[in-house]
C-alpha atoms as a PDB file:
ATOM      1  CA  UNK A   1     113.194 -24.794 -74.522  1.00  0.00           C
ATOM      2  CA  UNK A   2     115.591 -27.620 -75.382  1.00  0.00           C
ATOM      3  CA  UNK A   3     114.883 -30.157 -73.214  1.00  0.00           C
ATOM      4  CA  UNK A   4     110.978 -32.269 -72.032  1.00  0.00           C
ATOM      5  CA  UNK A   5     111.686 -31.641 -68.543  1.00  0.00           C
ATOM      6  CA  UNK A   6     112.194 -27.628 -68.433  1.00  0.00           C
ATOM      7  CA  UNK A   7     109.720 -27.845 -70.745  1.00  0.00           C
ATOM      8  CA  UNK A   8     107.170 -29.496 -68.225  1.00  0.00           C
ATOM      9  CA  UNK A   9     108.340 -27.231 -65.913  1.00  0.00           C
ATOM     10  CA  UNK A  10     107.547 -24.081 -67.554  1.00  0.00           C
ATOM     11  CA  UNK A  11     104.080 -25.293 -68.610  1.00  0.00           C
ATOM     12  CA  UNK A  12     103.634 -25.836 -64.577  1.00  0.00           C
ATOM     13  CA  UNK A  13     104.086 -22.251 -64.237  1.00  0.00           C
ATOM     14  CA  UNK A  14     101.705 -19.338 -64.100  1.00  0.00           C
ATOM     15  CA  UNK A  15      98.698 -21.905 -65.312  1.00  0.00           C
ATOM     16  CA  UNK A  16      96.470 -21.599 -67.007  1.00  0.00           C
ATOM     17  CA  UNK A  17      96.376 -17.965 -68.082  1.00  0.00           C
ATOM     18  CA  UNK A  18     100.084 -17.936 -69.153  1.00  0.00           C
ATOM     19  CA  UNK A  19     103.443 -19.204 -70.150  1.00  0.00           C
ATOM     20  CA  UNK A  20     106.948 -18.951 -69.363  1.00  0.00           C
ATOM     21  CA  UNK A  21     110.481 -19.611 -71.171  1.00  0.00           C
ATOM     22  CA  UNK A  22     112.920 -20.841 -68.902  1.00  0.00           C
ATOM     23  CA  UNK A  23     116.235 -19.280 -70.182  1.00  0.00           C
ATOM     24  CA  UNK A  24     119.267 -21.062 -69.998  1.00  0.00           C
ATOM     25  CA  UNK A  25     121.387 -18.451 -67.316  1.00  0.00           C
ATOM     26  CA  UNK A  26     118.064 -18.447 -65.236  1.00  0.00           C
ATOM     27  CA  UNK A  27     117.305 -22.168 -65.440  1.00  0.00           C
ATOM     28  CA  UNK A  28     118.784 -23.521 -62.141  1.00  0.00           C
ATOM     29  CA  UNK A  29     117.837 -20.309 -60.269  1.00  0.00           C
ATOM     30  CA  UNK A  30     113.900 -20.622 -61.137  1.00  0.00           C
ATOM     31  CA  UNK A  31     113.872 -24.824 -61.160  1.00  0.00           C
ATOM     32  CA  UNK A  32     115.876 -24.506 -57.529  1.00  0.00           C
ATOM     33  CA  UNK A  33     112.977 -23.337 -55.526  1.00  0.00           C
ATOM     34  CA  UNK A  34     110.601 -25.672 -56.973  1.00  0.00           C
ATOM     35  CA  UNK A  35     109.266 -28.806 -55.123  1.00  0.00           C
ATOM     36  CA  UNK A  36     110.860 -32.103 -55.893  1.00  0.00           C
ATOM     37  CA  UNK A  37     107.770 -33.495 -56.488  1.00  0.00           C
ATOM     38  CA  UNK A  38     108.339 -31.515 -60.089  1.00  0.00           C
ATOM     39  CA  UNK A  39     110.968 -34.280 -60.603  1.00  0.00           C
ATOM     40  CA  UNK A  40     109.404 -37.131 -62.871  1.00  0.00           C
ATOM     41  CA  UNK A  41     108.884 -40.416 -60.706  1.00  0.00           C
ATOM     42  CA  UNK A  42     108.821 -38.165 -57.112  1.00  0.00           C
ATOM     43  CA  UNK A  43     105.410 -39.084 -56.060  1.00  0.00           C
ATOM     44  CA  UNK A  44     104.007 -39.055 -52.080  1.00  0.00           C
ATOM     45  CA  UNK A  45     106.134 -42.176 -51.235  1.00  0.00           C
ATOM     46  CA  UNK A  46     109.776 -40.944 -52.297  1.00  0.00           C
ATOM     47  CA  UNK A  47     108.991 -37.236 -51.448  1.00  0.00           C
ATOM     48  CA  UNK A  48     107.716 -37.951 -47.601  1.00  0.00           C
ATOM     49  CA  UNK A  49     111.142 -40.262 -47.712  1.00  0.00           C
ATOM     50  CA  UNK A  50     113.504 -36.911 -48.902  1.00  0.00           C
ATOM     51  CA  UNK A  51     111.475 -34.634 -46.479  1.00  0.00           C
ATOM     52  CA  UNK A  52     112.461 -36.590 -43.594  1.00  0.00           C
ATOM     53  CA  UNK A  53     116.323 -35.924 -44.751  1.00  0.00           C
ATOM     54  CA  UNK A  54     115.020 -31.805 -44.887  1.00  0.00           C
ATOM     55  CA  UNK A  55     115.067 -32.702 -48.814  1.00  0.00           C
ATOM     56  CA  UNK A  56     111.833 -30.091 -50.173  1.00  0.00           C
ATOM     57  CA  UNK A  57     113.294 -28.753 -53.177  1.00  0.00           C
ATOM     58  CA  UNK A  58     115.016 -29.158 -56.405  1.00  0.00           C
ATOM     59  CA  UNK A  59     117.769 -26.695 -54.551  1.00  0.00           C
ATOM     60  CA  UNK A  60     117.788 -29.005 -51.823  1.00  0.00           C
ATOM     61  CA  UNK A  61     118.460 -32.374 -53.831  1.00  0.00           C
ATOM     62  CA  UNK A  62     121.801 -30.408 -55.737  1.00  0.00           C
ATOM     63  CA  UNK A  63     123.536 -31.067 -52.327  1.00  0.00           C
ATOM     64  CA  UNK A  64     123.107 -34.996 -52.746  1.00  0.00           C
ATOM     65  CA  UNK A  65     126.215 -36.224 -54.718  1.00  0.00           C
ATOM     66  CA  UNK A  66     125.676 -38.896 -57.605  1.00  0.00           C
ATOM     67  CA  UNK A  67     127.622 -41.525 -55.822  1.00  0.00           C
ATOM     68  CA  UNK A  68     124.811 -41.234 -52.977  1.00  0.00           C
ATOM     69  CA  UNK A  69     121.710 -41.136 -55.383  1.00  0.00           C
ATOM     70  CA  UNK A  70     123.215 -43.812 -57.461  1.00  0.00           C
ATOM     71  CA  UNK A  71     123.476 -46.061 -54.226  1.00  0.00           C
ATOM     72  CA  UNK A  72     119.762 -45.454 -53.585  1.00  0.00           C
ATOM     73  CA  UNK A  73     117.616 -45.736 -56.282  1.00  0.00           C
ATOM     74  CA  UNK A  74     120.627 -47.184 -58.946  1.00  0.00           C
ATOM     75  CA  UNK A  75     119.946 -45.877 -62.552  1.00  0.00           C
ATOM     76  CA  UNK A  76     117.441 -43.568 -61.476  1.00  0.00           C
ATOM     77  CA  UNK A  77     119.711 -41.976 -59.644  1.00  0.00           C
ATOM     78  CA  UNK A  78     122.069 -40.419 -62.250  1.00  0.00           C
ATOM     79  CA  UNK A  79     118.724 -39.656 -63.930  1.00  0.00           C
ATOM     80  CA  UNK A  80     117.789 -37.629 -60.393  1.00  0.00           C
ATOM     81  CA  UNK A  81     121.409 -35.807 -60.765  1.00  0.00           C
ATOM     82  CA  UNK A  82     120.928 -34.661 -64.147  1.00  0.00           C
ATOM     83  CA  UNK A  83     117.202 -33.488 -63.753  1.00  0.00           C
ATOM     84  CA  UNK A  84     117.999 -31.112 -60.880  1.00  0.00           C
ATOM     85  CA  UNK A  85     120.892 -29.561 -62.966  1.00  0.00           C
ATOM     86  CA  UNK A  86     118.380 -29.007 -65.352  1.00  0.00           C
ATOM     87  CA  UNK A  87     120.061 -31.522 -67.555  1.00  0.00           C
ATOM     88  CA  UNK A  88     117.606 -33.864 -70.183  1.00  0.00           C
ATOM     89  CA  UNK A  89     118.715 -35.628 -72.838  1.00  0.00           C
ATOM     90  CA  UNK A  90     114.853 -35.999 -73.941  1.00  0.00           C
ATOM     91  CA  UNK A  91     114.795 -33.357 -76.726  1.00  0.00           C
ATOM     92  CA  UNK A  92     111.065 -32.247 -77.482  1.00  0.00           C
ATOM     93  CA  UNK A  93     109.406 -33.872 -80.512  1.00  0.00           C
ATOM     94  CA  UNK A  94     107.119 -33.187 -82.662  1.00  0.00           C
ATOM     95  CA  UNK A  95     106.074 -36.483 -83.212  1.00  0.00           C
ATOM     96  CA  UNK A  96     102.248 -37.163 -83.249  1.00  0.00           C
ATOM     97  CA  UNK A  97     101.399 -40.292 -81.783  1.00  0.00           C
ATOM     98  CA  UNK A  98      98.299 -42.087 -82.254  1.00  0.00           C
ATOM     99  CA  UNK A  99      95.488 -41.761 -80.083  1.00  0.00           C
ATOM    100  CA  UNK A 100      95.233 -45.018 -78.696  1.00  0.00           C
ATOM    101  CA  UNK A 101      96.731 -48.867 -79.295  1.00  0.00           C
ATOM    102  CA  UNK A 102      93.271 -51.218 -78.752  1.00  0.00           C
ATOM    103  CA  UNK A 103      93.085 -54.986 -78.988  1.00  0.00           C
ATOM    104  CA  UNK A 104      90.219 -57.012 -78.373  1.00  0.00           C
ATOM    105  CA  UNK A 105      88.963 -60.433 -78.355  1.00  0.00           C
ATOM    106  CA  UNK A 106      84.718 -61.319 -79.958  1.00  0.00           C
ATOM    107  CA  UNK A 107      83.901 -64.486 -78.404  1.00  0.00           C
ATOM    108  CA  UNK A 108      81.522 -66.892 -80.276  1.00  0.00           C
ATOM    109  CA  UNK A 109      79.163 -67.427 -77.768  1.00  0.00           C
ATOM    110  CA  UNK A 110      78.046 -65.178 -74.433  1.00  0.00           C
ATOM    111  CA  UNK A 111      80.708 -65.744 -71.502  1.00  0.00           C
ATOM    112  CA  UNK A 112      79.470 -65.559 -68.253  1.00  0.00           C
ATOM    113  CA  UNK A 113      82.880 -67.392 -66.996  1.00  0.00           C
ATOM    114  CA  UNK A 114      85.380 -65.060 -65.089  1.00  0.00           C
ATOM    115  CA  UNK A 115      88.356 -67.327 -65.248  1.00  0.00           C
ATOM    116  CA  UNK A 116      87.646 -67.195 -69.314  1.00  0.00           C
ATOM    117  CA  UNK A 117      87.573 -63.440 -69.789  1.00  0.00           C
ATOM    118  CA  UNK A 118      90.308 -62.848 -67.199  1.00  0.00           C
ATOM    119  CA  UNK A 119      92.763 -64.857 -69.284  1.00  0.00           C
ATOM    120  CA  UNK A 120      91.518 -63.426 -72.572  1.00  0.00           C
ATOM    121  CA  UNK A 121      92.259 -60.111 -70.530  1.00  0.00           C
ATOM    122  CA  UNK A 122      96.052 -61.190 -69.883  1.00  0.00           C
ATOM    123  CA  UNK A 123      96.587 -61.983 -73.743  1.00  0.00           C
ATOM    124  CA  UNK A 124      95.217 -58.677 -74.291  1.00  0.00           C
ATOM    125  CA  UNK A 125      97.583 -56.647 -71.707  1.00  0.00           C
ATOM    126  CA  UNK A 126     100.208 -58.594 -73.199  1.00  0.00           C
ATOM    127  CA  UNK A 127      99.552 -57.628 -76.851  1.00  0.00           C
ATOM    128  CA  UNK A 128      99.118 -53.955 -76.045  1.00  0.00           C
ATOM    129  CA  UNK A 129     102.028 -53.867 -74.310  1.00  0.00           C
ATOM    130  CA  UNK A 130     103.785 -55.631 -76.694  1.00  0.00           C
ATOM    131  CA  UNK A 131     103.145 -53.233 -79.443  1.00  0.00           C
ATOM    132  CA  UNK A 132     103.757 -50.025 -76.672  1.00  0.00           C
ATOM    133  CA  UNK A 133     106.966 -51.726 -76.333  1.00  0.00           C
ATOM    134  CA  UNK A 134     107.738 -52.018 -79.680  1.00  0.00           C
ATOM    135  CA  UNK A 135     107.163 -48.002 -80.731  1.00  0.00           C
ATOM    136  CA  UNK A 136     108.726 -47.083 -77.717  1.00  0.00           C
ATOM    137  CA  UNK A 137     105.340 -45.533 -76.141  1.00  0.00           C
ATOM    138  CA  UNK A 138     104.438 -45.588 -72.424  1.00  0.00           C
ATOM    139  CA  UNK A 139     100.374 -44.883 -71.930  1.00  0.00           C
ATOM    140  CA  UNK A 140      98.771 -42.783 -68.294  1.00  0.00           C
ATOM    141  CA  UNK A 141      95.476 -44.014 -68.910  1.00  0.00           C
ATOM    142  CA  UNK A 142      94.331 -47.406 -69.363  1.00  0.00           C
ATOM    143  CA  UNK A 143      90.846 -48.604 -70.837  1.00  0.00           C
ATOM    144  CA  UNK A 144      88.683 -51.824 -70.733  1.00  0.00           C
ATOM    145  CA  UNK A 145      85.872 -52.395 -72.794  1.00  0.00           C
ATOM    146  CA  UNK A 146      83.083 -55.188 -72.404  1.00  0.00           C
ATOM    147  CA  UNK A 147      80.026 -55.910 -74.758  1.00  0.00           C
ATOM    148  CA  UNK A 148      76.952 -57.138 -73.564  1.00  0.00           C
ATOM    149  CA  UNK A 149      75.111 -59.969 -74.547  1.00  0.00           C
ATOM    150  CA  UNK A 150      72.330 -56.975 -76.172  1.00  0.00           C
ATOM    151  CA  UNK A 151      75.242 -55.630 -78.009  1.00  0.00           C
ATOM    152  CA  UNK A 152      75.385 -52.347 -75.569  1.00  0.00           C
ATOM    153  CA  UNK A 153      79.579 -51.513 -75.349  1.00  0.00           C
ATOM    154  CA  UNK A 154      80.379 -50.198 -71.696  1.00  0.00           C
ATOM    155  CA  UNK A 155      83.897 -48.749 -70.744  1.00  0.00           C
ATOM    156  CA  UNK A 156      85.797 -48.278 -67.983  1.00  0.00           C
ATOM    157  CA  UNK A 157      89.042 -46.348 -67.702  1.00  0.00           C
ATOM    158  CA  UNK A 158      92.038 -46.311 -65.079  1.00  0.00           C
ATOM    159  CA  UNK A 159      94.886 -43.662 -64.886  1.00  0.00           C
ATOM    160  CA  UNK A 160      98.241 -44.483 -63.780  1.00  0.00           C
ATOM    161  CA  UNK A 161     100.356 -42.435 -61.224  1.00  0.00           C
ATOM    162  CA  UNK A 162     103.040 -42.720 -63.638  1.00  0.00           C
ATOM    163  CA  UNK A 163     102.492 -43.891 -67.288  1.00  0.00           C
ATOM    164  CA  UNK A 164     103.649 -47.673 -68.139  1.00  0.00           C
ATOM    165  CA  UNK A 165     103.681 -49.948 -71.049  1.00  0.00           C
ATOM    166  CA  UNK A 166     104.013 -53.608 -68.484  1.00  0.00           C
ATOM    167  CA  UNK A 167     101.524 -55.629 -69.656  1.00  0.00           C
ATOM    168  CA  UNK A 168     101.275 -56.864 -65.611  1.00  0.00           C
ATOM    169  CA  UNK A 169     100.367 -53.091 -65.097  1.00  0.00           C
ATOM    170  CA  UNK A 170      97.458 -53.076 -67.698  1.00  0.00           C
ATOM    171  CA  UNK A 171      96.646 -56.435 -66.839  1.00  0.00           C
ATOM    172  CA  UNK A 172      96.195 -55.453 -62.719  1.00  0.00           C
ATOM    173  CA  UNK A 173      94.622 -52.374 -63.125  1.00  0.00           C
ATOM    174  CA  UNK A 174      91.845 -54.066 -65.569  1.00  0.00           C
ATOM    175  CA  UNK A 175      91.510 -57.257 -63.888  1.00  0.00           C
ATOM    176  CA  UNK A 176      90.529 -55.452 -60.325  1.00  0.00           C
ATOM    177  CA  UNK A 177      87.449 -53.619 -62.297  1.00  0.00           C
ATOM    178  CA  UNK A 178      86.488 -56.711 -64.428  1.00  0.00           C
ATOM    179  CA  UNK A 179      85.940 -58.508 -61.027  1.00  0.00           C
ATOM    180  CA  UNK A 180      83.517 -55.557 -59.913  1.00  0.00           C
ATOM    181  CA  UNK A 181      81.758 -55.755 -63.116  1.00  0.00           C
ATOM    182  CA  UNK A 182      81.495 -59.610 -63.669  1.00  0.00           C
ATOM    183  CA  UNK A 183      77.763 -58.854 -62.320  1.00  0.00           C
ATOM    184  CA  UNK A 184      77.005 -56.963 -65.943  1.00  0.00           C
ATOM    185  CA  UNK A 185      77.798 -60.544 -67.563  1.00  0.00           C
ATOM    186  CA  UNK A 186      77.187 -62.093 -70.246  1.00  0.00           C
ATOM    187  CA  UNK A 187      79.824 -60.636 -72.373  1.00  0.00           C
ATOM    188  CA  UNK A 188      80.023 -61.063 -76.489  1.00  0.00           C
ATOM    189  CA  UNK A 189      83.520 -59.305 -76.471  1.00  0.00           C
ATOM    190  CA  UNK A 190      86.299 -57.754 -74.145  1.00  0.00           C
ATOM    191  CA  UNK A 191      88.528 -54.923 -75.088  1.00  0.00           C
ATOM    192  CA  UNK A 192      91.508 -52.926 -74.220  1.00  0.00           C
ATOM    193  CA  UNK A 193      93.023 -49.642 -75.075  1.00  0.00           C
ATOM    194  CA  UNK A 194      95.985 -47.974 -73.729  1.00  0.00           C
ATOM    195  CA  UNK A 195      95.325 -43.979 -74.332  1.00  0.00           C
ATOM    196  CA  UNK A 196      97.676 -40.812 -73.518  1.00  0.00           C
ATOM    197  CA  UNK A 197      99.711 -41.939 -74.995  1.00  0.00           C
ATOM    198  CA  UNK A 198     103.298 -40.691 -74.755  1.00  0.00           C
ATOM    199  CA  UNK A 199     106.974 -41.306 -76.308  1.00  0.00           C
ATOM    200  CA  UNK A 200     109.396 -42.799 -73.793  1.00  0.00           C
ATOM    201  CA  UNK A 201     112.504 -41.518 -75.173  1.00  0.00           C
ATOM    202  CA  UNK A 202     115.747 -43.845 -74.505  1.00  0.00           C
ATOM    203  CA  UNK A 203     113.609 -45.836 -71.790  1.00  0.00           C
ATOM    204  CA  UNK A 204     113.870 -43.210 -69.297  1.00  0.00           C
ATOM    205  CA  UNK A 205     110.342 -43.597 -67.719  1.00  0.00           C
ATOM    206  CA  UNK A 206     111.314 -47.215 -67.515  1.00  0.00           C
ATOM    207  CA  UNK A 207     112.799 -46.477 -64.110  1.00  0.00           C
ATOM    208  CA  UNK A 208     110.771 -43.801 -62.645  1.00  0.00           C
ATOM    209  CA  UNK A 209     108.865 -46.265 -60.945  1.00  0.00           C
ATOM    210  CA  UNK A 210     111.299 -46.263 -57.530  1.00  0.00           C
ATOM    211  CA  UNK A 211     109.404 -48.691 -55.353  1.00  0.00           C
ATOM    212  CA  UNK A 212     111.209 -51.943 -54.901  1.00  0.00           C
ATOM    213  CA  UNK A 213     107.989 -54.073 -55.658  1.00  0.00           C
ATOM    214  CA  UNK A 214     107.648 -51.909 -58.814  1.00  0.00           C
ATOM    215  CA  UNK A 215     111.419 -52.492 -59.946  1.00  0.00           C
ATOM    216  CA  UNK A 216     110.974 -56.053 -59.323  1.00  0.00           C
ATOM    217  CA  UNK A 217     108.088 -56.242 -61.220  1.00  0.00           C
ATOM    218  CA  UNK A 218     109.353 -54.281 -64.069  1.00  0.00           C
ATOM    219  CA  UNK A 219     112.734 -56.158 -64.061  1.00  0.00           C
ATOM    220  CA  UNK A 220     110.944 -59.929 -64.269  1.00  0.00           C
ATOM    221  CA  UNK A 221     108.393 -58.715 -67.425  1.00  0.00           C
ATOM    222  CA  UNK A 222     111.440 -57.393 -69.210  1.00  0.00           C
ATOM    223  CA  UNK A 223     114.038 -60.629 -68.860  1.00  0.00           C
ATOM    224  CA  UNK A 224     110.638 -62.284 -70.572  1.00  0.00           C
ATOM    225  CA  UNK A 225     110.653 -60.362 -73.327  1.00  0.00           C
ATOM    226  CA  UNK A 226     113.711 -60.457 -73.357  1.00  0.00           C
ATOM    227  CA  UNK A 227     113.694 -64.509 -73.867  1.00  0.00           C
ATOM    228  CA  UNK A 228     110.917 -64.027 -75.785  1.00  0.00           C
ATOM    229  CA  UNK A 229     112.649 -62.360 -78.075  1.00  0.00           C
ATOM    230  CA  UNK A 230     115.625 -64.467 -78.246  1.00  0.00           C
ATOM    231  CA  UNK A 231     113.597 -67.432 -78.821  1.00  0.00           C
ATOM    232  CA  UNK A 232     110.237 -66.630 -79.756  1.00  0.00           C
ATOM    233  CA  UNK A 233     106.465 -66.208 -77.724  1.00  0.00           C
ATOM    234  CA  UNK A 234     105.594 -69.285 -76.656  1.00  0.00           C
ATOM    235  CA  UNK A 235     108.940 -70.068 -75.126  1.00  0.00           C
ATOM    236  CA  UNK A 236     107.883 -69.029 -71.451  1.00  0.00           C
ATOM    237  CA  UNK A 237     104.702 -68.415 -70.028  1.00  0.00           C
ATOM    238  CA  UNK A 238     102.425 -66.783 -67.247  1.00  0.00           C
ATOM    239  CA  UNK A 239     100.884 -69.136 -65.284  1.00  0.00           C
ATOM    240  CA  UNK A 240      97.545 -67.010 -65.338  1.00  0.00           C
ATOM    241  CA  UNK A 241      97.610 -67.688 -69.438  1.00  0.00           C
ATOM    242  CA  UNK A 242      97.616 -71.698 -69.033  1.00  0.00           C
ATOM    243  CA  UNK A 243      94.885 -71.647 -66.458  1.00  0.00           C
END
């Protein structure tokens, strides 16, 4: 197996009782009838969009040229073209990656506030990501932590349809259970881990999310970092982190 993506693929089939080795001569024959929701960053949305055009499977999608995929969903689509030709450039690695990347912030008193731990919350989406960013890693799962005032910890975790490293992702996800669970306060400290964890070779999951809103999104975090990095972390700010 010489490529992440036939090597997905080949996990898929015969589970869980069995494996499979997808041959080179037999690759496109066996990936062909497959579903194109097989193709990384295919989810409901994009699939019900390709089914309308009588787009099911893997097979199917080899008819759209690159010039027309391109158009569509830009970088992604060359990545699209390449994927149903059984093409990856993501060689498998043996690389073992930590289990998680955790940050978290003790306060010196009790907070009942929930403007004050939802900005502690951003720094700590940003710092996670920032380190994900850093090493290259994208994370499916996402986890917040709170300690009560009695010391008890509690967790909560939230799994992505496709794993991320934006810190507006974390930050989102978190923020929409911290609001459910403000009730629990007082809280002594506030925690976050990113877990399943996974290497995002030469960015390619950066584009798998397809969605404008999500391309937007990703697009504005990165020119940040971006200036960020140019000239340094306090040059530009989130509103959220001033509040």
């Amino acid at each position: 197996m010489k490529n992440k993506f036939l090597a997905k693929l080949a996990s898929s089939i015969k589970k869980p009782r069995a494996f499979t080795i997808i041959g080179k001569s037999e690759k496109l024959e066996i990936i062909n009838k497959m579903s194109i929701n097989k193709i990384p960053g295919v989810g409901p949305t994009i699939q019900k969009k390709f089914n309308l055009k009588s787009i099911k499977t893997i097979g199917d999608m080899t008819k759209l040229d690159q010039e027309t995929l391109m158009k569509s969903y830009g970088h992604f689509g060359i990545t699209i073209w390449n994927l149903v030709r059984g093409i990856d450039k993501r060689k498998i690695s043996p690389i073992n990656l930590r289990k998680s990347i955790s940050k978290e912030k003790t306060f010196e008193t009790d907070i009942f506030d929930y403007n004050t731990l939802k900005k502690t919350l951003w720094f700590l989406s940003e710092e996670v990501s920032e380190i994900q960013k850093k090493n290259n890693i994208i994370c499916k799962t996402i986890v917040l932590k709170l300690k009560q005032h009695n010391f008890k910890n509690i967790t909560f975790s939230y799994t992505f349809l496709e794993p991320t490293n934006l810190a507006e992702h974390f930050f989102q996800a978190t923020n929409s259970i911290l609001k459910t669970k403000i009730k629990l306060a007082p809280f002594r400290l506030i925690g976050l881990s990113s877990t399943k964890l996974l290497l995002d070779q030469k960015g390619l999951f950066s584009n798998f999310h397809l969605e404008s809103k999500y391309r937007k999104l990703e697009k504005a975090e990165r020119t940040v970092d971006n200036i960020r990095q140019k000239f340094g972390k306090k040059i530009i700010k989130k509103g959220r982190s001033l509040n």
